[in-house]
ModelCIF file with pLDDT and N, C-alpha, C, O atoms, coordinates in Angstrom:
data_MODEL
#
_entry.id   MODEL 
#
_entity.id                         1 
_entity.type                       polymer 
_entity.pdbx_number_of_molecules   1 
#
_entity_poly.entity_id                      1 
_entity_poly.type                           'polypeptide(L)' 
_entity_poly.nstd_linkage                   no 
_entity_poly.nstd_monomer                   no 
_entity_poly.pdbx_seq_one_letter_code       
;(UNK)(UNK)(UNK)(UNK)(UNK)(UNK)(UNK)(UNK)(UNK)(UNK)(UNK)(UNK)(UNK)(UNK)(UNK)(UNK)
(UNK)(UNK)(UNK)(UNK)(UNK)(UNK)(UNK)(UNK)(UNK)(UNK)(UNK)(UNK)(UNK)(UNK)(UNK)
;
_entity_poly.pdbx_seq_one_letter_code_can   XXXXXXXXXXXXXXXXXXXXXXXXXXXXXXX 
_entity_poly.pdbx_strand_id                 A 
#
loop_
_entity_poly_seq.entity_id 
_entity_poly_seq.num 
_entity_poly_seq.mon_id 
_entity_poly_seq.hetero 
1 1  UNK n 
1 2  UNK n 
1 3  UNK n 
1 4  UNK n 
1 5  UNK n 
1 6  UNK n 
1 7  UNK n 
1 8  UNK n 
1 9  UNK n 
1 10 UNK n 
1 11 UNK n 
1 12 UNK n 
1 13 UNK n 
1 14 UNK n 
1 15 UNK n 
1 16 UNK n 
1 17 UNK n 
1 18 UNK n 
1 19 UNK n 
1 20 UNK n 
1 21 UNK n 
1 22 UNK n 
1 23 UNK n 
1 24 UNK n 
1 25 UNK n 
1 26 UNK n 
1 27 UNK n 
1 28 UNK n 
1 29 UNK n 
1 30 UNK n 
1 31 UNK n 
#
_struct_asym.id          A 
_struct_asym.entity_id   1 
#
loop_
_ma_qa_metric.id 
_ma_qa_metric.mode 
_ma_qa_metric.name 
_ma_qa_metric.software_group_id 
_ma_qa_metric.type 
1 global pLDDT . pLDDT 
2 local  pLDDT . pLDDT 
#
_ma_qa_metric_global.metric_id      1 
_ma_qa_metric_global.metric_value   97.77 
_ma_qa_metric_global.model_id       1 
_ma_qa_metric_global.ordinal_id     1 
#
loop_
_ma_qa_metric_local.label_asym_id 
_ma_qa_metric_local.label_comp_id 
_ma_qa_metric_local.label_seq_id 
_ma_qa_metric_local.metric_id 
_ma_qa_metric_local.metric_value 
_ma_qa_metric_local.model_id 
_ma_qa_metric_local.ordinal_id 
A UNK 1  2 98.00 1 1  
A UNK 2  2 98.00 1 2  
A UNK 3  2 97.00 1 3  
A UNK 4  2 97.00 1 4  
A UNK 5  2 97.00 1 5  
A UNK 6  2 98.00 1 6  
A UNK 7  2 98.00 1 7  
A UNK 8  2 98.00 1 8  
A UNK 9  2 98.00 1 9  
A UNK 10 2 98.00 1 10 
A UNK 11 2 98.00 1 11 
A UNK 12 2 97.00 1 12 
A UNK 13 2 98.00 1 13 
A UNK 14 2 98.00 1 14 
A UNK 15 2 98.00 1 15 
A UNK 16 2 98.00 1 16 
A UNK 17 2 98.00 1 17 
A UNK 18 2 98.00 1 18 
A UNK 19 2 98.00 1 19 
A UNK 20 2 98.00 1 20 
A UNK 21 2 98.00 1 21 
A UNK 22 2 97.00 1 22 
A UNK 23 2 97.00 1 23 
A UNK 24 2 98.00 1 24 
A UNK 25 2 98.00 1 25 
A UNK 26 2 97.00 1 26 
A UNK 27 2 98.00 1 27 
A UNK 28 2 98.00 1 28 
A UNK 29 2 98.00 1 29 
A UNK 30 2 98.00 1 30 
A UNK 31 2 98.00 1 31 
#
loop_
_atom_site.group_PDB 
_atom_site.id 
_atom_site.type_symbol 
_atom_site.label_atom_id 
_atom_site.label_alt_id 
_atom_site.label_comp_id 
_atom_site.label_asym_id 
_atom_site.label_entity_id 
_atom_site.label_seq_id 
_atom_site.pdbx_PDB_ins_code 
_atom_site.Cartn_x 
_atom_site.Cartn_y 
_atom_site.Cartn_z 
_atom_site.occupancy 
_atom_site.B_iso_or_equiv 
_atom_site.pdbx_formal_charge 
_atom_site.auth_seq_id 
_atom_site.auth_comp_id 
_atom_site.auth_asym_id 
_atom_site.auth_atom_id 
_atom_site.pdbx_PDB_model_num 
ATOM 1   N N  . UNK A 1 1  ? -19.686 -13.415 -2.852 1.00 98.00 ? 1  UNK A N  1 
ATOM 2   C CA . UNK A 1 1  ? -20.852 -12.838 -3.526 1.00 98.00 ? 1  UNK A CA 1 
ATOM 3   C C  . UNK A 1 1  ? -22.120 -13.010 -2.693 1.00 98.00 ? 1  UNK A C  1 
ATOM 4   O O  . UNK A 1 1  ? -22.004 -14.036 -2.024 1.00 98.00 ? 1  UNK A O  1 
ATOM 5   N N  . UNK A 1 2  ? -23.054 -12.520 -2.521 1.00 98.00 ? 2  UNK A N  1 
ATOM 6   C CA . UNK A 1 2  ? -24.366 -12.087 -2.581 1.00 98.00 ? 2  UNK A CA 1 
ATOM 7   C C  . UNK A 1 2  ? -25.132 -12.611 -2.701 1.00 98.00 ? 2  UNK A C  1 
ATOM 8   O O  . UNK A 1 2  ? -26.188 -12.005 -2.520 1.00 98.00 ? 2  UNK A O  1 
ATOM 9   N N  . UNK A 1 3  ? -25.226 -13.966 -3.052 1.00 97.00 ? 3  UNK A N  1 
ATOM 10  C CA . UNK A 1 3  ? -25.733 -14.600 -3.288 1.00 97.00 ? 3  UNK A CA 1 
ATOM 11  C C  . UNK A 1 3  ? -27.830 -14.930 -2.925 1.00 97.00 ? 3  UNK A C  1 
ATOM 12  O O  . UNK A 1 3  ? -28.794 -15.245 -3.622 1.00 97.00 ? 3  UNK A O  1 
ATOM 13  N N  . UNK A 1 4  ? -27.630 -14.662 -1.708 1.00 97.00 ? 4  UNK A N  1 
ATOM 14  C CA . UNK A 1 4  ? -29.008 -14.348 -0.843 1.00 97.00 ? 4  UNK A CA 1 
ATOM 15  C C  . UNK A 1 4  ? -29.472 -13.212 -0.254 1.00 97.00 ? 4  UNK A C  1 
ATOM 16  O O  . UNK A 1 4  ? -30.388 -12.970 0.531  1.00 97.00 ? 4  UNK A O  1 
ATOM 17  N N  . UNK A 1 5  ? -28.392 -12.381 -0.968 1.00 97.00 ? 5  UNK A N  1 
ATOM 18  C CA . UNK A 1 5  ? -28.747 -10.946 -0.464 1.00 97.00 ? 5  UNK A CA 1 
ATOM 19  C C  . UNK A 1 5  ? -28.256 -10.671 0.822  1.00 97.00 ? 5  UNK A C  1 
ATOM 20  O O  . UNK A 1 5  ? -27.593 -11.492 1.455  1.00 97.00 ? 5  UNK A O  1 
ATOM 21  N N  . UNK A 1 6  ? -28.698 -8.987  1.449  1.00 98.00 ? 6  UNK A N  1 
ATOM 22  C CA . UNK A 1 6  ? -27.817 -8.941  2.628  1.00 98.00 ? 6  UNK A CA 1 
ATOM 23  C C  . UNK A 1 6  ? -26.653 -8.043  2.488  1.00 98.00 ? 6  UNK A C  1 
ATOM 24  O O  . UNK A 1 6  ? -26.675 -7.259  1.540  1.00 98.00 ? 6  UNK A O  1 
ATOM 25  N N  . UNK A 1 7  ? -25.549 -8.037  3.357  1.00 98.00 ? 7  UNK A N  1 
ATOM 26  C CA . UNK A 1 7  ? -24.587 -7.000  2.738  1.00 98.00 ? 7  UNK A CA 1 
ATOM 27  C C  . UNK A 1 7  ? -23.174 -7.845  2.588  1.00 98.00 ? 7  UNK A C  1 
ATOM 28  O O  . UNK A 1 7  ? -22.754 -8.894  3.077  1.00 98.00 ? 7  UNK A O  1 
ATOM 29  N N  . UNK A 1 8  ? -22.651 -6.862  1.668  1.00 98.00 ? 8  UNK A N  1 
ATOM 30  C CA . UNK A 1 8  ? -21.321 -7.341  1.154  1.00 98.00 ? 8  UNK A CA 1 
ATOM 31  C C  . UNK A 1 8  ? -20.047 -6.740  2.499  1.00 98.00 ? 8  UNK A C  1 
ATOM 32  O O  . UNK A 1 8  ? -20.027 -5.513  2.397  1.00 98.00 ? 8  UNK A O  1 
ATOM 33  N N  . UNK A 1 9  ? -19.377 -7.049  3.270  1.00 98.00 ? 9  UNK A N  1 
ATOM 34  C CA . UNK A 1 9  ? -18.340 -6.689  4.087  1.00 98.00 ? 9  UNK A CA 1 
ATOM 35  C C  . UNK A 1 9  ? -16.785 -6.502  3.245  1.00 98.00 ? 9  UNK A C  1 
ATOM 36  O O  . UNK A 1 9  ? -15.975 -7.377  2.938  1.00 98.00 ? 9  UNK A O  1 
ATOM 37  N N  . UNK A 1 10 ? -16.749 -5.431  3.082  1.00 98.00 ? 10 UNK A N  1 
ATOM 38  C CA . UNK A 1 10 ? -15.409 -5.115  2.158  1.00 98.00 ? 10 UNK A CA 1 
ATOM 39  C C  . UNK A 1 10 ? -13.928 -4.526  3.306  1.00 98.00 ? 10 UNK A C  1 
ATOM 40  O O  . UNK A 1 10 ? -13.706 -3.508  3.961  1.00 98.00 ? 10 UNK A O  1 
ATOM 41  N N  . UNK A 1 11 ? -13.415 -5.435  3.125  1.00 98.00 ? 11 UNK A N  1 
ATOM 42  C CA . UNK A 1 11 ? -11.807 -5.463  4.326  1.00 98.00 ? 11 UNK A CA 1 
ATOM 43  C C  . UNK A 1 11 ? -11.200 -4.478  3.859  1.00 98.00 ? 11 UNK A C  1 
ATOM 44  O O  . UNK A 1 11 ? -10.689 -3.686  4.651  1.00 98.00 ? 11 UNK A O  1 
ATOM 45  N N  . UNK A 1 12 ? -11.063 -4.207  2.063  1.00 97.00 ? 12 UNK A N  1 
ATOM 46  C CA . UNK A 1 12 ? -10.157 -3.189  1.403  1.00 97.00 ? 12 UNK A CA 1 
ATOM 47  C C  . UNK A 1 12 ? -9.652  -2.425  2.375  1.00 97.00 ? 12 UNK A C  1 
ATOM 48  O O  . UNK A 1 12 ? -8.487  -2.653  2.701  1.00 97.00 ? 12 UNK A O  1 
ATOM 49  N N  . UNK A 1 13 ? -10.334 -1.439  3.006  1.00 98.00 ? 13 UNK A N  1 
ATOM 50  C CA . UNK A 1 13 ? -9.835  -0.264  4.010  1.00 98.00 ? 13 UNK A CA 1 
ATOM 51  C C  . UNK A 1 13 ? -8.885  -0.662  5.352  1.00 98.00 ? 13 UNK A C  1 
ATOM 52  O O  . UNK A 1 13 ? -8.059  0.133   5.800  1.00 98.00 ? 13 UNK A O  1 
ATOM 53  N N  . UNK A 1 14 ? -9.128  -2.065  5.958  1.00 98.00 ? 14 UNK A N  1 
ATOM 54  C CA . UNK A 1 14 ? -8.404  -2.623  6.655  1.00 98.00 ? 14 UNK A CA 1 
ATOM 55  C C  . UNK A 1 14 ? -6.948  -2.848  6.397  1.00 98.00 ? 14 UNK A C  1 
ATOM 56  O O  . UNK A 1 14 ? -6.443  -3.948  6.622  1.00 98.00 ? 14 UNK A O  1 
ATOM 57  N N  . UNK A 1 15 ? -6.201  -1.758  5.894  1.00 98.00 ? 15 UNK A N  1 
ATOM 58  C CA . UNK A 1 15 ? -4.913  -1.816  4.758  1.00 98.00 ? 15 UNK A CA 1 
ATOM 59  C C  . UNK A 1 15 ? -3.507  -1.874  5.145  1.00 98.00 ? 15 UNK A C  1 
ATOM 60  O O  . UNK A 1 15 ? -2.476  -1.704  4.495  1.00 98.00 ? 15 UNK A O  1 
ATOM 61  N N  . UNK A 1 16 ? -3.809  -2.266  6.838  1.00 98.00 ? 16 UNK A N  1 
ATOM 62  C CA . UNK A 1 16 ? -1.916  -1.025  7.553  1.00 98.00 ? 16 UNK A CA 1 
ATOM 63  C C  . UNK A 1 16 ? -1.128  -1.966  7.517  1.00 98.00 ? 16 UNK A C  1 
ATOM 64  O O  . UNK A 1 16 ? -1.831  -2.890  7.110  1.00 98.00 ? 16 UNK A O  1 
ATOM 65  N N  . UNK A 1 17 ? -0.056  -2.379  7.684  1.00 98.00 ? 17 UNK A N  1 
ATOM 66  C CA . UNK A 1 17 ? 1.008   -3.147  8.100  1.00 98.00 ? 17 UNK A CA 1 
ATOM 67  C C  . UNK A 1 17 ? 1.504   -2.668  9.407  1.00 98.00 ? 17 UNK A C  1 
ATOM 68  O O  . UNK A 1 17 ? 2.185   -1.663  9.608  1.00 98.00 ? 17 UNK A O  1 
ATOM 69  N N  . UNK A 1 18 ? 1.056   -3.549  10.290 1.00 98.00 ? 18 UNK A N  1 
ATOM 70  C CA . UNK A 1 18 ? 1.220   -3.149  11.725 1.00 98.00 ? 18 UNK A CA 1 
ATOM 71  C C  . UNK A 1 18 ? 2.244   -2.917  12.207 1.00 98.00 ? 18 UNK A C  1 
ATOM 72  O O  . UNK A 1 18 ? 2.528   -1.892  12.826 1.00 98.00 ? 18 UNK A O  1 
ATOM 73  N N  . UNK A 1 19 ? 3.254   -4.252  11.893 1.00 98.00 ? 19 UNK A N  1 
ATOM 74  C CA . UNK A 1 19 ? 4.318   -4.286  12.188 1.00 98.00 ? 19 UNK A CA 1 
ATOM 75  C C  . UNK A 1 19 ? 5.440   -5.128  11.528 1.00 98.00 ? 19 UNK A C  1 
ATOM 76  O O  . UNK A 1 19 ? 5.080   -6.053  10.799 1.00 98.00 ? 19 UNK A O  1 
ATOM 77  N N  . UNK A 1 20 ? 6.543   -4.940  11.680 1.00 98.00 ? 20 UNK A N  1 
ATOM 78  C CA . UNK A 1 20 ? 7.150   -5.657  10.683 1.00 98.00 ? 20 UNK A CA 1 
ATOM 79  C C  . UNK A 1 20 ? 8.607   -6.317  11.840 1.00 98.00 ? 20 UNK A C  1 
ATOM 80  O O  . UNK A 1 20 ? 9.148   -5.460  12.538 1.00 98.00 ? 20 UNK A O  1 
ATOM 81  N N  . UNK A 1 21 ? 8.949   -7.287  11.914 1.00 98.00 ? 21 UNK A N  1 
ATOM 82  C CA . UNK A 1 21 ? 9.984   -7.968  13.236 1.00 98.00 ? 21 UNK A CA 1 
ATOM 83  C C  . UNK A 1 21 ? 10.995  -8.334  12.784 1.00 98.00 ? 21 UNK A C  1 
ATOM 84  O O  . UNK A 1 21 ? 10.929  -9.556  12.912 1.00 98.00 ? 21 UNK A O  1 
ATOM 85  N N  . UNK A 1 22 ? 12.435  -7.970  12.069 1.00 97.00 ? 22 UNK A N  1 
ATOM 86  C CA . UNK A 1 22 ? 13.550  -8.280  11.535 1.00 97.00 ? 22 UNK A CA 1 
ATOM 87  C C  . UNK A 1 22 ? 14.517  -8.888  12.745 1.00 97.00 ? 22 UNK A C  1 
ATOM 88  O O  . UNK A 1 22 ? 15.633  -9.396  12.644 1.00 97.00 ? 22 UNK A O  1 
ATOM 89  N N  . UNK A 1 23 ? 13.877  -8.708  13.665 1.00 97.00 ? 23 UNK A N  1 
ATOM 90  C CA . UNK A 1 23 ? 14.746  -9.694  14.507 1.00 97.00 ? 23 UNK A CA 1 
ATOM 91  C C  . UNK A 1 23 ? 13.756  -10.867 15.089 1.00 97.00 ? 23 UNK A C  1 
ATOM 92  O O  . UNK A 1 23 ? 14.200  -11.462 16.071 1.00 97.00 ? 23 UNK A O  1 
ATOM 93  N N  . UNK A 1 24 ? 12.577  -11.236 14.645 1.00 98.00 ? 24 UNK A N  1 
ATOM 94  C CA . UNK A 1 24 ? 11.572  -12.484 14.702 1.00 98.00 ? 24 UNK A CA 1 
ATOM 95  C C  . UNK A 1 24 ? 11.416  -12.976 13.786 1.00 98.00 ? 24 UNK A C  1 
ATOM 96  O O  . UNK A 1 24 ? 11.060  -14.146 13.642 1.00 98.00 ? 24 UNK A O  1 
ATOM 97  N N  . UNK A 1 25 ? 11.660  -12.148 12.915 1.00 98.00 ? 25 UNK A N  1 
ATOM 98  C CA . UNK A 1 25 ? 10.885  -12.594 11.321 1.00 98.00 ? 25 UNK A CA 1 
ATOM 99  C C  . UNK A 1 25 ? 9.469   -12.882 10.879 1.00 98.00 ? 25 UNK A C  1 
ATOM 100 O O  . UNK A 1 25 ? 9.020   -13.810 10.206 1.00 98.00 ? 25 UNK A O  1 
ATOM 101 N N  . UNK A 1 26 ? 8.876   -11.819 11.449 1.00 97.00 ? 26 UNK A N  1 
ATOM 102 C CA . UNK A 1 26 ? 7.372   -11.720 11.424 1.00 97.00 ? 26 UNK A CA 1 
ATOM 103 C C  . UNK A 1 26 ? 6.574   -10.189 11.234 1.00 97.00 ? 26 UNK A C  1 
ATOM 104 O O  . UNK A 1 26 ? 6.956   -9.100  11.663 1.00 97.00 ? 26 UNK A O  1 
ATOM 105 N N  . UNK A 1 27 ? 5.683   -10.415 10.664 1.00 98.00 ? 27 UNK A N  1 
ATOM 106 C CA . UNK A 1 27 ? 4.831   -9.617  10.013 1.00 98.00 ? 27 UNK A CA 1 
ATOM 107 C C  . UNK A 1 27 ? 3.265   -9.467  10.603 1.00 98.00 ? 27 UNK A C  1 
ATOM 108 O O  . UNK A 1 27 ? 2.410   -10.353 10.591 1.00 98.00 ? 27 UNK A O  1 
ATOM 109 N N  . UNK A 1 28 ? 3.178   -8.616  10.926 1.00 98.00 ? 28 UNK A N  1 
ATOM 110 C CA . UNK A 1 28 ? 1.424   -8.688  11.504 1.00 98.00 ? 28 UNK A CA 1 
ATOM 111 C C  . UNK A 1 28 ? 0.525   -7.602  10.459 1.00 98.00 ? 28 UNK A C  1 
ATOM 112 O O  . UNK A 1 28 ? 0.659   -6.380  10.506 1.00 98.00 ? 28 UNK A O  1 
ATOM 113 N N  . UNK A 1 29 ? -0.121  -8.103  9.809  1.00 98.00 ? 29 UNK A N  1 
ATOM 114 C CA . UNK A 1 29 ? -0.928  -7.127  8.792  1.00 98.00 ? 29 UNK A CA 1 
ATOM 115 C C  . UNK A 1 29 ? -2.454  -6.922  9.188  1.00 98.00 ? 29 UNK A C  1 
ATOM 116 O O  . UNK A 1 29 ? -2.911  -7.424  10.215 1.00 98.00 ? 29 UNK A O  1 
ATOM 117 N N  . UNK A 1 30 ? -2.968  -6.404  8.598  1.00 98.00 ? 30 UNK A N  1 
ATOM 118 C CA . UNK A 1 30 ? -4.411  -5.863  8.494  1.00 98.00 ? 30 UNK A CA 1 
ATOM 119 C C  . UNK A 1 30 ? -5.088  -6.860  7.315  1.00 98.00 ? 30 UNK A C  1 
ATOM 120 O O  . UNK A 1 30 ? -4.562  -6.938  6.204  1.00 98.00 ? 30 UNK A O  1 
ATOM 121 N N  . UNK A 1 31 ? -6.220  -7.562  7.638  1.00 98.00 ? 31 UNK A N  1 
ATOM 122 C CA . UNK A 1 31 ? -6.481  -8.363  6.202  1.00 98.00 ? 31 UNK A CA 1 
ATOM 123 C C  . UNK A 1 31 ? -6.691  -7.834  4.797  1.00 98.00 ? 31 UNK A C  1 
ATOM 124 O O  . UNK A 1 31 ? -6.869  -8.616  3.863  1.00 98.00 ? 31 UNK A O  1 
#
């Protein structure tokens, strides 16, 4: 929150699932 004013930075749109590794077992996402 906002607290002191200023702007709010919203990640929402940051949405992809980059990649997904079934032979690492790892996941790299977008926050």
């Amino acid at each position: 929150l906002a607290h002191l004013g200023g702007v709010v930075l919203s990640l929402q749109d940051l949405n992809r699932i980059r990649l997904i590794d079934r032979d690492n077992f790892l996941m790299e996402v977008e926050a």
